[in-house]
C-alpha atoms as a PDB file:
ATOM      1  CA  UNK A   1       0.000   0.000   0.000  1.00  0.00           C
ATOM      2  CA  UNK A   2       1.355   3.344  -0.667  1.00  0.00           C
ATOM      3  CA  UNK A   3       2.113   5.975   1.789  1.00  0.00           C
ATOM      4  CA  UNK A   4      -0.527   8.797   1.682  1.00  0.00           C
ATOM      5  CA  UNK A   5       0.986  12.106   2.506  1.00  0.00           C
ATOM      6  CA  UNK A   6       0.000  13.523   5.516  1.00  0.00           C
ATOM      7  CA  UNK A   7      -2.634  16.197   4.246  1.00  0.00           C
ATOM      8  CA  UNK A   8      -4.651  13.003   2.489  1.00  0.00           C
ATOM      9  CA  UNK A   9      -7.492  11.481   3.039  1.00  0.00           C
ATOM     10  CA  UNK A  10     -10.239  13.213   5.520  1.00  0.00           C
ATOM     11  CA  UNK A  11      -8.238  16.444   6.446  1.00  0.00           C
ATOM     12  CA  UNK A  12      -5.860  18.112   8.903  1.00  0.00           C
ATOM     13  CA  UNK A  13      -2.363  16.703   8.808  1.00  0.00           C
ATOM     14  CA  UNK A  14      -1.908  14.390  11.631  1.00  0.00           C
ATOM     15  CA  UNK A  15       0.512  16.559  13.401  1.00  0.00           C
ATOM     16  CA  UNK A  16      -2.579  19.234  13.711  1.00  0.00           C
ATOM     17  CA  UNK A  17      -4.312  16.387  14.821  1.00  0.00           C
ATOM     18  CA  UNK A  18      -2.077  14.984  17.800  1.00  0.00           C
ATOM     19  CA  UNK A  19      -1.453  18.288  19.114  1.00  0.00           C
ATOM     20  CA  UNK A  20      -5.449  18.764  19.343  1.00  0.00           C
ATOM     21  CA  UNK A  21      -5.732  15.883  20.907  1.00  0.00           C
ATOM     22  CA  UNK A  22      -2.766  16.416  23.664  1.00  0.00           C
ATOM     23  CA  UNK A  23      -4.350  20.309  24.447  1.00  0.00           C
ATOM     24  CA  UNK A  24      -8.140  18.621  24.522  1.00  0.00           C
ATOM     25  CA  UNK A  25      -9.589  19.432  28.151  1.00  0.00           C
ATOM     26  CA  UNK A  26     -12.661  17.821  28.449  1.00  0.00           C
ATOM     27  CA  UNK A  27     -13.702  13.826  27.194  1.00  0.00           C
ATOM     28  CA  UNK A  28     -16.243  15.404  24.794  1.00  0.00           C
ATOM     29  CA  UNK A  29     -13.115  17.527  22.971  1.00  0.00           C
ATOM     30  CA  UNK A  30     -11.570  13.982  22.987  1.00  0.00           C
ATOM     31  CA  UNK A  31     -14.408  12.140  21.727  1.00  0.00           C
ATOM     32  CA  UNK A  32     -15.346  14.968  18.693  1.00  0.00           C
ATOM     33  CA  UNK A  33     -11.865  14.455  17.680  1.00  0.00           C
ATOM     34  CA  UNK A  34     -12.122  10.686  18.095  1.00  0.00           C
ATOM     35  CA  UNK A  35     -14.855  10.757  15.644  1.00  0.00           C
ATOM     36  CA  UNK A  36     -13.027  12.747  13.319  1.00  0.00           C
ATOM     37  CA  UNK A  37     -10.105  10.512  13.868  1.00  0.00           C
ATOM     38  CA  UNK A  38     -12.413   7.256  13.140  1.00  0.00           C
ATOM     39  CA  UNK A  39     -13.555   8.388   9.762  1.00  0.00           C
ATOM     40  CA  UNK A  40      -9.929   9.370   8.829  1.00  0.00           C
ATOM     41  CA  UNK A  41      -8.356   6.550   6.562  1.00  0.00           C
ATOM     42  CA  UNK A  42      -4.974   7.020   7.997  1.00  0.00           C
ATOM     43  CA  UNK A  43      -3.551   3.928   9.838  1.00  0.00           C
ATOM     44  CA  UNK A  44      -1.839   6.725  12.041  1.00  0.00           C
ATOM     45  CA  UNK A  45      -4.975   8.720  12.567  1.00  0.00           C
ATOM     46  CA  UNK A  46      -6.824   5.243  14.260  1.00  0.00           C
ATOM     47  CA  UNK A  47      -3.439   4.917  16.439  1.00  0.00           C
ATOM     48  CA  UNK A  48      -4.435   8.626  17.633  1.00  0.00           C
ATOM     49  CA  UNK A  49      -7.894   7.707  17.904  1.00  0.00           C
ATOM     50  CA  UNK A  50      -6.648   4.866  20.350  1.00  0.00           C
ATOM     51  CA  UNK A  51      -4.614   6.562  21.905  1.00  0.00           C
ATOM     52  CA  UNK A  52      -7.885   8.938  22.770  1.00  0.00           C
ATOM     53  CA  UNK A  53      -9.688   6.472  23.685  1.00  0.00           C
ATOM     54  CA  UNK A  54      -6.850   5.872  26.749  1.00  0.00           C
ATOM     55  CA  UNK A  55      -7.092   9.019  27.543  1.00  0.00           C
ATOM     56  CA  UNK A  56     -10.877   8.926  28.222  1.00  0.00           C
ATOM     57  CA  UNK A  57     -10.378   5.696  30.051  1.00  0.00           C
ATOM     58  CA  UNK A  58      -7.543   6.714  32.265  1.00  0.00           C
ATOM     59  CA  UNK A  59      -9.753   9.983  33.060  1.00  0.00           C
ATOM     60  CA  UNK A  60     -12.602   7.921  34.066  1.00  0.00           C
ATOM     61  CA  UNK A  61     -10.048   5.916  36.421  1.00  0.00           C
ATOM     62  CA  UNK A  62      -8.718   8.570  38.104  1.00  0.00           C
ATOM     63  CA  UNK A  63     -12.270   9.971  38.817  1.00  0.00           C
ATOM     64  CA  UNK A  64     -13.168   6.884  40.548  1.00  0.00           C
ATOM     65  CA  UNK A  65     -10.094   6.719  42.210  1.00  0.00           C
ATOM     66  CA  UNK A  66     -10.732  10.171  43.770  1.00  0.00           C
ATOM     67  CA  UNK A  67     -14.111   9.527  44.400  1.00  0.00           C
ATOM     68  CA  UNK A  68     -12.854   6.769  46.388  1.00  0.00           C
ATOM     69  CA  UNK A  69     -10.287   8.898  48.703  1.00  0.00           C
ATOM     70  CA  UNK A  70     -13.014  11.654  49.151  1.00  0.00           C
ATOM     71  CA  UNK A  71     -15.944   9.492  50.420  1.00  0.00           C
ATOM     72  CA  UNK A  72     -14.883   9.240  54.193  1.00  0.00           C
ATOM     73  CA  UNK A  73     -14.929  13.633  53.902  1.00  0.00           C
ATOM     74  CA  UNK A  74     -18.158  13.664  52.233  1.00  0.00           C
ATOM     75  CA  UNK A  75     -19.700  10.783  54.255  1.00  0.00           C
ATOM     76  CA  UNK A  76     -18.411  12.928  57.194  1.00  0.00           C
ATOM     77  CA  UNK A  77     -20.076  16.878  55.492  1.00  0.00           C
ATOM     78  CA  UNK A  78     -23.175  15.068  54.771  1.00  0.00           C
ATOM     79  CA  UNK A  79     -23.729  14.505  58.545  1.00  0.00           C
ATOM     80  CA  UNK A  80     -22.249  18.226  59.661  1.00  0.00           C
ATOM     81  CA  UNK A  81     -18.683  17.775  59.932  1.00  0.00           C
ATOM     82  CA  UNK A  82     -16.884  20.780  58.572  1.00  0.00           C
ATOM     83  CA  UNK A  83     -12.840  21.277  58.086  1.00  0.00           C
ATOM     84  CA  UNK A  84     -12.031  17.506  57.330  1.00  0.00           C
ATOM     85  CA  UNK A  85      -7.975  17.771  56.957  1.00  0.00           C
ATOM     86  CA  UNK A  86      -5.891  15.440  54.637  1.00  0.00           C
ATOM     87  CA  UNK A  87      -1.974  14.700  56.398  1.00  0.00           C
ATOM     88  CA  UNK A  88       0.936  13.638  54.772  1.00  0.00           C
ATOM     89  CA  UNK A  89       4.524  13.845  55.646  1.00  0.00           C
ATOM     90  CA  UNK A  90       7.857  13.520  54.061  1.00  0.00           C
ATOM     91  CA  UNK A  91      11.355  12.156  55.993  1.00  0.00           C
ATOM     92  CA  UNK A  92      12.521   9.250  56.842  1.00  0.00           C
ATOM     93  CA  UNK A  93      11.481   8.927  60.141  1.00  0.00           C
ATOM     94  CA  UNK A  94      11.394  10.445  63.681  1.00  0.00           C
ATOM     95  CA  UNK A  95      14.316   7.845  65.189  1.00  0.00           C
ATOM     96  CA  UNK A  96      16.575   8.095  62.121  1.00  0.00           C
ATOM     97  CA  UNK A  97      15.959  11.978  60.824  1.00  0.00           C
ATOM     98  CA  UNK A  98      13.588  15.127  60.335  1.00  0.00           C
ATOM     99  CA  UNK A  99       9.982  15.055  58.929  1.00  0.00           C
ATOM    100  CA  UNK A 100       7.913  17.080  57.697  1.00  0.00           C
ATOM    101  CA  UNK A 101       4.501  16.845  57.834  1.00  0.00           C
ATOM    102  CA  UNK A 102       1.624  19.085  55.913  1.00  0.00           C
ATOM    103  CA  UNK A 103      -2.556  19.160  56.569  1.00  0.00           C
ATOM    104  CA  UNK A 104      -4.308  20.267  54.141  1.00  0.00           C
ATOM    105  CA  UNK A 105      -8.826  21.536  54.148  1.00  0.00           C
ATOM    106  CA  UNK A 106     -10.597  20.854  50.597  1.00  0.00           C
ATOM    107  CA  UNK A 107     -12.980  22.858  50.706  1.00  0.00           C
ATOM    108  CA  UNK A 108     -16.405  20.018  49.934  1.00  0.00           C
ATOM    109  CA  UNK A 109     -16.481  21.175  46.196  1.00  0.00           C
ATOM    110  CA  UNK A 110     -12.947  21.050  45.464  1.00  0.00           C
ATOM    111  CA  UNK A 111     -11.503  17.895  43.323  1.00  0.00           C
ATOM    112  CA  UNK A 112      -7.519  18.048  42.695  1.00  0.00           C
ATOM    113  CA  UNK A 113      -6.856  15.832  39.860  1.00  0.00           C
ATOM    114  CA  UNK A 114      -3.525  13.780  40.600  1.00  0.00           C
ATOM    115  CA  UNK A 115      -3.774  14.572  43.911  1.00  0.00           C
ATOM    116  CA  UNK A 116      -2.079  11.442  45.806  1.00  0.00           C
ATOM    117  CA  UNK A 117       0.630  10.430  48.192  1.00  0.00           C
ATOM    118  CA  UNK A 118       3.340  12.946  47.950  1.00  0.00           C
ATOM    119  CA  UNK A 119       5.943   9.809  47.361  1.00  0.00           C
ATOM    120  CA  UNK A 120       3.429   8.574  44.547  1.00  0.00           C
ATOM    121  CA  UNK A 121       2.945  12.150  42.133  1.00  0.00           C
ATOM    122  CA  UNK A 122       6.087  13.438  40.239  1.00  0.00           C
ATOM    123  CA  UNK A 123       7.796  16.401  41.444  1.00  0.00           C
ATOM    124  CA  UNK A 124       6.143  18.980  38.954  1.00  0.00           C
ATOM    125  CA  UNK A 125       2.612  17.990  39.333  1.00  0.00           C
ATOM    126  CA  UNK A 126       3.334  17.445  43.041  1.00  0.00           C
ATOM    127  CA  UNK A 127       4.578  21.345  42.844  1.00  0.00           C
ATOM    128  CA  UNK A 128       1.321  23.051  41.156  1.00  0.00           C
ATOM    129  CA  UNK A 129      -1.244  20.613  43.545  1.00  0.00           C
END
């Protein structure tokens, strides 16, 4: 089979196409362009589409898995409890060295997406939580 060029086919080259897909902020962005994606008869446009199709997937994950951690604080602001604080700390231990240790109040609306043990999240998201 020849190679098409990338402007061939359904439309945007798939360059256009990946970054649109990497800047999409919502699953519906993702699933518009997964539809354009689908129609597209690019082998490299359906590995994009795939690859969208992860990223909806791994979303929906993570939204469960924060659902999860939260339900204890909402259980507890459903029956009147009010500044439910999250703890972590950092060291390696009171007998062999410092720690520190950080509490931190969601306020019963707020969702942090990554948010995690601090030993678990890479450095740069761990920064801007």
């Amino acid at each position: 089979m020849p190679k098409l060029p990338p402007t061939s086919g359904r439309g945007r080259p798939l360059s256009e196409l990946r970054k649109a897909l990497s800047q999409a902020d919502s699953d519906a962005a993702i699933e518009t362009l997964i539809k354009e994606l689908a129609s597209d008869p690019r082998m490299g446009a359906h590995a994009l589409a795939e690859r969208g199709r992860r990223v909806i997937t791994a979303r929906a994950g993570e939204r469960e898995r924060l659902a999860g951690l939260l339900r204890l604080r909402d259980e507890l602001a459903a029956r009147g409890v009010r500044g439910i604080a999250g703890i972590d700390e950092v060291g390696v231990g009171p007998l062999a060295g410092s720690v520190v240790a950080a509490a931190v109040i969601l306020t019963d609306r707020m969702v942090l997406r990554g948010l995690d043990d601090s030993k678990r999240v890479r450095r740069t998201l761990r920064e801007s939580l």
